[in-house]
PDB file of N, CA and C in Angstrom:
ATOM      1  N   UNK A   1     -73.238-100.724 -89.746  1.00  0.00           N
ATOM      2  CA  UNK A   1     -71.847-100.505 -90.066  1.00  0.00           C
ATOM      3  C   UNK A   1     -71.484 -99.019 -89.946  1.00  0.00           C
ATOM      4  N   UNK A   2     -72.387 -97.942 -90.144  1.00  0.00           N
ATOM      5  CA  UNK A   2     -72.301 -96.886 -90.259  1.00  0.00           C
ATOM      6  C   UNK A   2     -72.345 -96.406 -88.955  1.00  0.00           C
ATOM      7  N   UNK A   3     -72.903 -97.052 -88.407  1.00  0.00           N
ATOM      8  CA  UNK A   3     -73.018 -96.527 -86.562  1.00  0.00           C
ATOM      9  C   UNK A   3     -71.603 -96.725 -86.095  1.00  0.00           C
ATOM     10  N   UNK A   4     -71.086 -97.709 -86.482  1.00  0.00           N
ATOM     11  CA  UNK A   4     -69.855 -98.182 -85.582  1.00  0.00           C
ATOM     12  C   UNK A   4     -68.742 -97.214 -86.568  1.00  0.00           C
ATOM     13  N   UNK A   5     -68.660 -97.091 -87.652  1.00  0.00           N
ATOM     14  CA  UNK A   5     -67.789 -96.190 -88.079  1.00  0.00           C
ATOM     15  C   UNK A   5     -67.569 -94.107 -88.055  1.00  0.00           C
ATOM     16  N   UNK A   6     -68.385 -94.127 -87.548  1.00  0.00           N
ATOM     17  CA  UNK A   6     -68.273 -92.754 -86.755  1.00  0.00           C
ATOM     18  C   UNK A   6     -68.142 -92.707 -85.380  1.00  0.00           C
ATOM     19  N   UNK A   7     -68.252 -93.117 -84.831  1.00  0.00           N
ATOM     20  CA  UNK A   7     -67.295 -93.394 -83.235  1.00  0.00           C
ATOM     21  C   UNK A   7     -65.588 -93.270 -83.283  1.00  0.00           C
ATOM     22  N   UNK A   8     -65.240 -94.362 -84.241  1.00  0.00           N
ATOM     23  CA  UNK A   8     -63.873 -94.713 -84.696  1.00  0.00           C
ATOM     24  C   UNK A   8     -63.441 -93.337 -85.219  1.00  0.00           C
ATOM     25  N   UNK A   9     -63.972 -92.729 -86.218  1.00  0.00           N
ATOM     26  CA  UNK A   9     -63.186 -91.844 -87.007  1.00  0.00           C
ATOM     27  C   UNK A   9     -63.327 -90.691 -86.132  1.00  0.00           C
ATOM     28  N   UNK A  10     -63.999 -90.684 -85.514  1.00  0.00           N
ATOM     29  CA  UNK A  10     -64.117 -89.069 -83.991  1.00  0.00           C
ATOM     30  C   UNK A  10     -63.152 -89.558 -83.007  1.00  0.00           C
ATOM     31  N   UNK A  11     -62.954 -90.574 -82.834  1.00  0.00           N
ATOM     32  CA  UNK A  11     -62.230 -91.081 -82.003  1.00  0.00           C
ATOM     33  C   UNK A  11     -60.435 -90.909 -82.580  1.00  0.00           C
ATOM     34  N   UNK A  12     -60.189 -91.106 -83.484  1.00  0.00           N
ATOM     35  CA  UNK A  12     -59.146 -90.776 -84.750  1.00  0.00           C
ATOM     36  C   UNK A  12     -58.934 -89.436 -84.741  1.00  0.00           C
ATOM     37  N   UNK A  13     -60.017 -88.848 -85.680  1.00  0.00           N
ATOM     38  CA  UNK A  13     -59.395 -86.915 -85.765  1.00  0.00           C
ATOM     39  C   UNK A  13     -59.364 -86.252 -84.154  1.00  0.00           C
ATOM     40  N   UNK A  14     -59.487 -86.828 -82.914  1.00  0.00           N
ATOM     41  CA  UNK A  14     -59.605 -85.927 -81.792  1.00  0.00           C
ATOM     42  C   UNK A  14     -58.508 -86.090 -80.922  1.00  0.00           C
ATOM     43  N   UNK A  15     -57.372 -86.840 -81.830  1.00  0.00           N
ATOM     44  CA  UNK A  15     -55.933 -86.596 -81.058  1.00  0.00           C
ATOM     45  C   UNK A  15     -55.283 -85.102 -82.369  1.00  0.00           C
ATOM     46  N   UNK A  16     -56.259 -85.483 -83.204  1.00  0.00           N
ATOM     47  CA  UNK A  16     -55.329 -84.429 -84.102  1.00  0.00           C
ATOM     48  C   UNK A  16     -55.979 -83.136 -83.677  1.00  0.00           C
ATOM     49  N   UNK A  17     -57.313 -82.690 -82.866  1.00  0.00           N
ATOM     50  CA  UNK A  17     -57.515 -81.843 -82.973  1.00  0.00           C
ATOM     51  C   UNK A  17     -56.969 -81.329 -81.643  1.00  0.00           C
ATOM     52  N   UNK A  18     -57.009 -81.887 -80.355  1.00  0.00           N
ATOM     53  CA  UNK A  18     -56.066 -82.029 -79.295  1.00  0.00           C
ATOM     54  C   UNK A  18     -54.646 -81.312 -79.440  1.00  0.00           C
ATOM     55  N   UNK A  19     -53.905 -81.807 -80.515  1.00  0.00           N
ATOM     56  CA  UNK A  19     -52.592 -81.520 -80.942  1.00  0.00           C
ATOM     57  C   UNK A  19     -52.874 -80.105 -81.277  1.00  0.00           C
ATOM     58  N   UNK A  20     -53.601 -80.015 -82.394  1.00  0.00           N
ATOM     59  CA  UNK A  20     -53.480 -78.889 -83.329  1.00  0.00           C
ATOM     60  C   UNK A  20     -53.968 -77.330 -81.539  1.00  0.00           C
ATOM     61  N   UNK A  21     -54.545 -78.243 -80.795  1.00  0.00           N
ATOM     62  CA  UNK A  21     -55.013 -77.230 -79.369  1.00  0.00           C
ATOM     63  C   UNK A  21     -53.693 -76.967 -78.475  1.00  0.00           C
ATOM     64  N   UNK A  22     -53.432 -78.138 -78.281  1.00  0.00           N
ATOM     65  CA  UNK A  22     -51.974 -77.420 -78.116  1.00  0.00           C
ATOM     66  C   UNK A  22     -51.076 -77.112 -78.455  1.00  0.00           C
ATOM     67  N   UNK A  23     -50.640 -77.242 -79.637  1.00  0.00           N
ATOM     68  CA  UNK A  23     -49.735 -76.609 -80.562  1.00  0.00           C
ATOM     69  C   UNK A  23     -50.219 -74.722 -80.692  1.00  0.00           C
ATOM     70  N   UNK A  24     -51.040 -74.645 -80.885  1.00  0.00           N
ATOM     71  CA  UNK A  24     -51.573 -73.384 -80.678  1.00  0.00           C
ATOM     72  C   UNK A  24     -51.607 -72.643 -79.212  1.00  0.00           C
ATOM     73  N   UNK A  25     -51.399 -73.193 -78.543  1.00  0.00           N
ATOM     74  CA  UNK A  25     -51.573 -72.493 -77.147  1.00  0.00           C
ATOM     75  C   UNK A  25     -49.760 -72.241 -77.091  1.00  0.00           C
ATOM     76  N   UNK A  26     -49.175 -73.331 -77.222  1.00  0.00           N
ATOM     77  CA  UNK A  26     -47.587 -73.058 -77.062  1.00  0.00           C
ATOM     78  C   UNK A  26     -47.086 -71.470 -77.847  1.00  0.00           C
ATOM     79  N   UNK A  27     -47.474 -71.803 -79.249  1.00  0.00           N
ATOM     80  CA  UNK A  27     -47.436 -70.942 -79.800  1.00  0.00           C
ATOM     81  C   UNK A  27     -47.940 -69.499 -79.376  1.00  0.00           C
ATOM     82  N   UNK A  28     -49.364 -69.741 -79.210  1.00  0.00           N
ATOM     83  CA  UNK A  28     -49.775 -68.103 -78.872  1.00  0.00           C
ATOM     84  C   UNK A  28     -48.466 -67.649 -76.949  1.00  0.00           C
ATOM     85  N   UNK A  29     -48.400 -68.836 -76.063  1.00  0.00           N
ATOM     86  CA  UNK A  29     -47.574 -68.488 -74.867  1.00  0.00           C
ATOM     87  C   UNK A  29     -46.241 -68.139 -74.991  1.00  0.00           C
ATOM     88  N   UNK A  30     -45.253 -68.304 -76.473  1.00  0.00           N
ATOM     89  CA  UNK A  30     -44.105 -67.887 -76.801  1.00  0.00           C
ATOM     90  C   UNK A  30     -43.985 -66.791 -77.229  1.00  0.00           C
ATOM     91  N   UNK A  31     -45.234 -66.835 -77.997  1.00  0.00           N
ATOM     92  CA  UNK A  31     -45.369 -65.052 -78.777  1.00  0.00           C
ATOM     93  C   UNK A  31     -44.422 -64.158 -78.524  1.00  0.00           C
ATOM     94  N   UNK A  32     -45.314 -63.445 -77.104  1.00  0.00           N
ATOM     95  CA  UNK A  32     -44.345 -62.293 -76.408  1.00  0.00           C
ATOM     96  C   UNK A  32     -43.080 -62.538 -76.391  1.00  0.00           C
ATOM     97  N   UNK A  33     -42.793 -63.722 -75.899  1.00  0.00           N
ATOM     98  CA  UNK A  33     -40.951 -63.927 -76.278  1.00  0.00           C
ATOM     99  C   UNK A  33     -40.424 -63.582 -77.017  1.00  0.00           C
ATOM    100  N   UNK A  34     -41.083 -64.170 -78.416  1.00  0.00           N
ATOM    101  CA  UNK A  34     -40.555 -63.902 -79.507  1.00  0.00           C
ATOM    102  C   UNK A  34     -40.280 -62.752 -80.126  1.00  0.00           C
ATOM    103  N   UNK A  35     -41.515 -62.136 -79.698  1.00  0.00           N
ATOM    104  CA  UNK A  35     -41.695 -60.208 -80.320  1.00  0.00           C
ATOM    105  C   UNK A  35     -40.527 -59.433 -79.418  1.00  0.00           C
ATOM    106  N   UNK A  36     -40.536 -59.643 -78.259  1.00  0.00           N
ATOM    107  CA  UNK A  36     -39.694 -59.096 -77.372  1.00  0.00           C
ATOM    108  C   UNK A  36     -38.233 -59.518 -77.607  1.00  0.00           C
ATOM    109  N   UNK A  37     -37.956 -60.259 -77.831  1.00  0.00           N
ATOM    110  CA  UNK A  37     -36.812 -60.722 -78.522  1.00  0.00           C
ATOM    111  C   UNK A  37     -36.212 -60.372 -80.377  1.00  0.00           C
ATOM    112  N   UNK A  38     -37.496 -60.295 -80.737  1.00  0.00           N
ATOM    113  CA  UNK A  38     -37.030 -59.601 -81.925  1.00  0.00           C
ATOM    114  C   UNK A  38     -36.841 -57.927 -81.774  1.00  0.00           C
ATOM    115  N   UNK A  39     -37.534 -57.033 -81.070  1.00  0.00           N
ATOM    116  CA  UNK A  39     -37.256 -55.985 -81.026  1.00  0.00           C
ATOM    117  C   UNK A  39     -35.620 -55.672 -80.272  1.00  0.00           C
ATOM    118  N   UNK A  40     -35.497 -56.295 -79.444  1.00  0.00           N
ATOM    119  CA  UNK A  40     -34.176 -55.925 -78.481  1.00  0.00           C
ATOM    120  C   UNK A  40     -33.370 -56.214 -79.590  1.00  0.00           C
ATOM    121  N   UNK A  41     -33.406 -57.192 -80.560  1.00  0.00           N
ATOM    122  CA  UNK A  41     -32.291 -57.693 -81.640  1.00  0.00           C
ATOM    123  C   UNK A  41     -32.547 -56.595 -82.656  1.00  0.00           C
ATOM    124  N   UNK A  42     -33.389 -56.220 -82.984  1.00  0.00           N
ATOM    125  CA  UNK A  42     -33.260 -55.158 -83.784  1.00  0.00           C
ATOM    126  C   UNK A  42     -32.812 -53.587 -83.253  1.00  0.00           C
ATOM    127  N   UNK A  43     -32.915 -53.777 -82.095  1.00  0.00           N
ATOM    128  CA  UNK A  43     -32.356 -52.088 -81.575  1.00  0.00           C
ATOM    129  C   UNK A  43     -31.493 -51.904 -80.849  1.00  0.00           C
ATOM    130  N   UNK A  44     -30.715 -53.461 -80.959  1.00  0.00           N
ATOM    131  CA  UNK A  44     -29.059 -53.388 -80.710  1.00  0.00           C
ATOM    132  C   UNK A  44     -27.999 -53.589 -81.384  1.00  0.00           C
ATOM    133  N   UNK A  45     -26.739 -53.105 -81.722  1.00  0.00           N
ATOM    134  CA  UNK A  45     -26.239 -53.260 -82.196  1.00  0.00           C
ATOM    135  C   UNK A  45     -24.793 -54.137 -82.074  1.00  0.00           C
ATOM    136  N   UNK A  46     -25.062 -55.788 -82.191  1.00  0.00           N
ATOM    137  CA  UNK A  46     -23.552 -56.573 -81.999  1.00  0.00           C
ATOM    138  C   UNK A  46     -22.081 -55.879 -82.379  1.00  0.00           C
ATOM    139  N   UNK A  47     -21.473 -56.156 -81.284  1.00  0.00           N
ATOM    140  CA  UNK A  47     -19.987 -55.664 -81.468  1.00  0.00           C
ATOM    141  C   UNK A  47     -19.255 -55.782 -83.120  1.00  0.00           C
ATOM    142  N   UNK A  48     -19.548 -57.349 -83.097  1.00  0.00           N
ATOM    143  CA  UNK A  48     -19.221 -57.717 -84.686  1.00  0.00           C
ATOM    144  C   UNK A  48     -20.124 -56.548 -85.889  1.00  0.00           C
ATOM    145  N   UNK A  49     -21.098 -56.553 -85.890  1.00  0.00           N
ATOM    146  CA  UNK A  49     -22.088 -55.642 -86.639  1.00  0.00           C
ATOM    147  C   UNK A  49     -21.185 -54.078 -86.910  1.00  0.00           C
ATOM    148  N   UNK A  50     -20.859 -53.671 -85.583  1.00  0.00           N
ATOM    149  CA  UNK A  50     -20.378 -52.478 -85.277  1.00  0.00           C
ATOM    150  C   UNK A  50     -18.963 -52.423 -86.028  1.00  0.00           C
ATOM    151  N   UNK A  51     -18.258 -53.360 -86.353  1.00  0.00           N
ATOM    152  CA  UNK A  51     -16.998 -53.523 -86.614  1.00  0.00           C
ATOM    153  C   UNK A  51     -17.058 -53.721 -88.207  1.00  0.00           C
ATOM    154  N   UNK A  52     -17.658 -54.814 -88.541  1.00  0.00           N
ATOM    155  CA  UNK A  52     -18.417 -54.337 -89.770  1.00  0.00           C
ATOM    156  C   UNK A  52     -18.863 -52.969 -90.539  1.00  0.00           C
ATOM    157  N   UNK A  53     -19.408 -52.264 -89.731  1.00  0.00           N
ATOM    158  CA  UNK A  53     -19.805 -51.192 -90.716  1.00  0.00           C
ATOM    159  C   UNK A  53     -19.319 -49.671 -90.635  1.00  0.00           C
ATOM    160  N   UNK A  54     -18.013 -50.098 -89.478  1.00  0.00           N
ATOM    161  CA  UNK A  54     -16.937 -49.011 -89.553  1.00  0.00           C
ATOM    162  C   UNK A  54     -16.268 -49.621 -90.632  1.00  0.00           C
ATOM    163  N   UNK A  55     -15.726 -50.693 -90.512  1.00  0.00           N
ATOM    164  CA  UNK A  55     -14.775 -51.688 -91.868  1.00  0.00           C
ATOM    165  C   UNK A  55     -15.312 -50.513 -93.343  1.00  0.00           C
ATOM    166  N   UNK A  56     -16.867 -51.186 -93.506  1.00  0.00           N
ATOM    167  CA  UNK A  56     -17.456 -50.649 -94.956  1.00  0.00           C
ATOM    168  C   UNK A  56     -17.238 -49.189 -94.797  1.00  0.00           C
ATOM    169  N   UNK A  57     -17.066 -48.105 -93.925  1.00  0.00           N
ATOM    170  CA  UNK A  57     -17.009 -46.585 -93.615  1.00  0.00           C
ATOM    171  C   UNK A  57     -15.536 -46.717 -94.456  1.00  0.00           C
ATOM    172  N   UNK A  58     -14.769 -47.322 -93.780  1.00  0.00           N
ATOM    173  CA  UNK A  58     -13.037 -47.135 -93.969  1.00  0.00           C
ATOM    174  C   UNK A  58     -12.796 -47.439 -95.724  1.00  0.00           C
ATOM    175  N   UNK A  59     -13.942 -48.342 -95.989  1.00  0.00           N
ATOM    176  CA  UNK A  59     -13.457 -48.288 -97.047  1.00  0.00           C
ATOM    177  C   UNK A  59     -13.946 -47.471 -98.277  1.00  0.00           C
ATOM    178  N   UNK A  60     -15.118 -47.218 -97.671  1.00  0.00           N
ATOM    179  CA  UNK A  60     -15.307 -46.091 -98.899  1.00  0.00           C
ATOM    180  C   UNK A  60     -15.033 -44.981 -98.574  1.00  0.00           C
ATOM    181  N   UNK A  61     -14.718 -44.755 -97.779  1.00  0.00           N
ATOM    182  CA  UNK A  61     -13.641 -43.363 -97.515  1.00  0.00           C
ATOM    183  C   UNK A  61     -12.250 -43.493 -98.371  1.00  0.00           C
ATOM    184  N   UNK A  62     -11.550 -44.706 -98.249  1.00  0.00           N
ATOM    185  CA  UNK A  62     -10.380 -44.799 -98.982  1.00  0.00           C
ATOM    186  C   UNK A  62     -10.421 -44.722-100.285  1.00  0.00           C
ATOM    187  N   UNK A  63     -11.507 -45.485-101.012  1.00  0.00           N
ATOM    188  CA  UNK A  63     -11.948 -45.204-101.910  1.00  0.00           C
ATOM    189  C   UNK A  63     -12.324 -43.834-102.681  1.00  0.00           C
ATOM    190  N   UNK A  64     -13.016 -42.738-102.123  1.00  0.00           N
ATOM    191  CA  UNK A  64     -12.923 -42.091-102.247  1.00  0.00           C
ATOM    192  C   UNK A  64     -12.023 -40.879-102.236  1.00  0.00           C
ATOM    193  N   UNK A  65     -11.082 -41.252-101.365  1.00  0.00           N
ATOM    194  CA  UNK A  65      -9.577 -40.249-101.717  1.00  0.00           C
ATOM    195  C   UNK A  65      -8.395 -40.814-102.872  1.00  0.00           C
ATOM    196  N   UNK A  66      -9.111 -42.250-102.722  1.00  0.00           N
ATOM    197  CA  UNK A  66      -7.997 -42.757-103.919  1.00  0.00           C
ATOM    198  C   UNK A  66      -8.492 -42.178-104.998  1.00  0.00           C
ATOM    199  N   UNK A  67      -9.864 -42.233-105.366  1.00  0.00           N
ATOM    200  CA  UNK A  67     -10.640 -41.410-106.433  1.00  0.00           C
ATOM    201  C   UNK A  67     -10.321 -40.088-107.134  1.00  0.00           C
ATOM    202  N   UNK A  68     -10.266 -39.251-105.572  1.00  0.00           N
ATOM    203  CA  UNK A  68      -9.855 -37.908-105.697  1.00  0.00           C
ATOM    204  C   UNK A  68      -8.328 -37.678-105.668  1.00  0.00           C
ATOM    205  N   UNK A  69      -7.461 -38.711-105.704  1.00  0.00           N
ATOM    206  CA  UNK A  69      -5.999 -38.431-106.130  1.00  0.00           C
ATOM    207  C   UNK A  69      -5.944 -38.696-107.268  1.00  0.00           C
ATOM    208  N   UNK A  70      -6.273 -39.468-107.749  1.00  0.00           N
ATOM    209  CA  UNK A  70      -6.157 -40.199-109.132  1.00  0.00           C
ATOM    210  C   UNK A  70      -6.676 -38.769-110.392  1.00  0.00           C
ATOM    211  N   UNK A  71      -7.969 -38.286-110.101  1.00  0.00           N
ATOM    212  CA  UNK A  71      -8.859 -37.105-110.504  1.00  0.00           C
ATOM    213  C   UNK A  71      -7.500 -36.137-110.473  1.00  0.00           C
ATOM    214  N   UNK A  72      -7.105 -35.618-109.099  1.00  0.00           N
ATOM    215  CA  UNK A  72      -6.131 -34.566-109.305  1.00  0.00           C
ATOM    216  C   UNK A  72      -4.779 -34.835-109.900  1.00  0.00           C
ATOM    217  N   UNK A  73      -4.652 -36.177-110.130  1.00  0.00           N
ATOM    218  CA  UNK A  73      -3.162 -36.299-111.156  1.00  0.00           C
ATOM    219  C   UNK A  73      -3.327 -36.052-112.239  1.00  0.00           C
ATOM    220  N   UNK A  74      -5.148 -36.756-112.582  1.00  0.00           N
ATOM    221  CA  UNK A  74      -4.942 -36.462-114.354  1.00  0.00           C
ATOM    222  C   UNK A  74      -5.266 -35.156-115.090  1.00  0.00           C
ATOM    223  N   UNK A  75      -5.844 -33.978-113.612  1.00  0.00           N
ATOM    224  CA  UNK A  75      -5.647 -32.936-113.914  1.00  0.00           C
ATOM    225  C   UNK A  75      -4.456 -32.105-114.229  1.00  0.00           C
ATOM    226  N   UNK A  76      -3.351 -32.540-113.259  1.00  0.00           N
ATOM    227  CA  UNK A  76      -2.323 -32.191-113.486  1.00  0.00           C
ATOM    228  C   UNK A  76      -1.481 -32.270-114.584  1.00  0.00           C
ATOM    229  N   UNK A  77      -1.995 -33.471-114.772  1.00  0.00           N
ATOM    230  CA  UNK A  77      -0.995 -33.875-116.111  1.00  0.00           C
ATOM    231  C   UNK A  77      -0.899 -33.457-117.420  1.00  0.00           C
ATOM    232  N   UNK A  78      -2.833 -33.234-117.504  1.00  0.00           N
ATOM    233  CA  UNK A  78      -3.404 -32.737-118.782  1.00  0.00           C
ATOM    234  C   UNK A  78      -3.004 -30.969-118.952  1.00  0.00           C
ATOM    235  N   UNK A  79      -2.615 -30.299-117.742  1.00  0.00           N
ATOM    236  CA  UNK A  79      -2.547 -28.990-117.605  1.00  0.00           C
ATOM    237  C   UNK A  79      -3.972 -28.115-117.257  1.00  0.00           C
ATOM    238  N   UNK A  80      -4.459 -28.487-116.640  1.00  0.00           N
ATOM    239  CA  UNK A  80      -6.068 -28.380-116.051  1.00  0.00           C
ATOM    240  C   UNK A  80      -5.929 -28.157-114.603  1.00  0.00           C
ATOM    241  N   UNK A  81      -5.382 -27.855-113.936  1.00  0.00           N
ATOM    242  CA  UNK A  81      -5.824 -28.225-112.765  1.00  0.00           C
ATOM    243  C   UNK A  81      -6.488 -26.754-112.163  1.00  0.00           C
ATOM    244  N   UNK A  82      -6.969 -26.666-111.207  1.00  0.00           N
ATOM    245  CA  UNK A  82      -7.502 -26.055-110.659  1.00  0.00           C
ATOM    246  C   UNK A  82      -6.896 -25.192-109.730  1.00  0.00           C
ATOM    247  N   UNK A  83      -7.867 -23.914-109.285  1.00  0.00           N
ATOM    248  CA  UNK A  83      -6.812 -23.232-108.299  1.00  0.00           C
ATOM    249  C   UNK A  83      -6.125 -23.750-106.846  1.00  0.00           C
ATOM    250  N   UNK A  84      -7.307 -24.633-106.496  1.00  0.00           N
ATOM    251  CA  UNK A  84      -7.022 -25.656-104.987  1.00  0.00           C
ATOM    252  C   UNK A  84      -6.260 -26.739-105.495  1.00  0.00           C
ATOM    253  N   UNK A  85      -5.907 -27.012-106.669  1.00  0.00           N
ATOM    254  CA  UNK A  85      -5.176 -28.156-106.859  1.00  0.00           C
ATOM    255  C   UNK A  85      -3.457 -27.876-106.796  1.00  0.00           C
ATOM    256  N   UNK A  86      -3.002 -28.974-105.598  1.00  0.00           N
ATOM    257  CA  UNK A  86      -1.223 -28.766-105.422  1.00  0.00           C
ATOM    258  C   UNK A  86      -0.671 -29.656-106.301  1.00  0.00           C
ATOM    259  N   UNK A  87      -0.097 -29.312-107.694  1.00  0.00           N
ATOM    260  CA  UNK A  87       0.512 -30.317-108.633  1.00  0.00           C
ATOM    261  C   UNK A  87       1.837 -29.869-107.978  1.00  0.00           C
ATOM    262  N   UNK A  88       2.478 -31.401-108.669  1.00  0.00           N
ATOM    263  CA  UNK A  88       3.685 -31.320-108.252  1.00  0.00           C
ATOM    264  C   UNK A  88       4.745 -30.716-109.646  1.00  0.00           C
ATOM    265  N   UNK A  89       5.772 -29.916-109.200  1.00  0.00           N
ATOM    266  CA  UNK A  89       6.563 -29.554-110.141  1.00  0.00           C
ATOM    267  C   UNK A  89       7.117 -30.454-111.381  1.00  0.00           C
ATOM    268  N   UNK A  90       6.839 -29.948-112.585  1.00  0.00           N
ATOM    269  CA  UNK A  90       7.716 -31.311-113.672  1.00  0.00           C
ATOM    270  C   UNK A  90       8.483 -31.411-113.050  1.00  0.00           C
ATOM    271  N   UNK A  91       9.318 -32.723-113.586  1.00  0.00           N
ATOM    272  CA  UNK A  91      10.549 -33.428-113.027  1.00  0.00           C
ATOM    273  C   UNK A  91      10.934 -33.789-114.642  1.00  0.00           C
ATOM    274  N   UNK A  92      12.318 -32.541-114.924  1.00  0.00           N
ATOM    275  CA  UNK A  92      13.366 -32.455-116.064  1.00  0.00           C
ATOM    276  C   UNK A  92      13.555 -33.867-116.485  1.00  0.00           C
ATOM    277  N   UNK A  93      14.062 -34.183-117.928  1.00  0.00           N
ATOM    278  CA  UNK A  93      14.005 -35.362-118.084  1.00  0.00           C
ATOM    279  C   UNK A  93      15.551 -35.639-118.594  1.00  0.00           C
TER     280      UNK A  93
END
């Protein structure tokens, strides 16, 4: 019984090991594709990407002058301001 059941089961695991042989060969023959394809994607930059991260530029730039107006009003207001600072004249009430 034992004779006839190792034939069968070699006969069984040697489509899986077959597979697992070519599954590995595909794999190792895409490789380079893949690497080569990930580098070009990483050391280019999509139009969209580009548009994007002028967008995020614009806005923390705006941000930051809204910052620095806001800063020079409440200098003004408090009577603080500085020598570079242009307050605007009271306005009589």
């Amino acid at each position: 019984m034992r004779l006839f059941l190792l034939p069968v089961l070699a006969l069984g695991l040697s489509g899986c090991v077959v597979g697992t042989v070519a599954r590995t060969a595909v794999d190792v023959a895409t490789l380079p594709v893949k690497v080569v394809s990930a580098g070009v994607d990483a050391a280019t930059t999509s139009q969209s990407e580009a548009d994007e991260k002028r967008g995020r530029e614009l806005r923390k730039e705006e941000e930051r002058r809204g910052r620095e107006a806001r800063e020079l009003a409440e200098r003004c207001r408090k009577g603080k301001a500085r020598a570079a600072d242009v307050c605007p004249e009271p306005q009589p009430r």
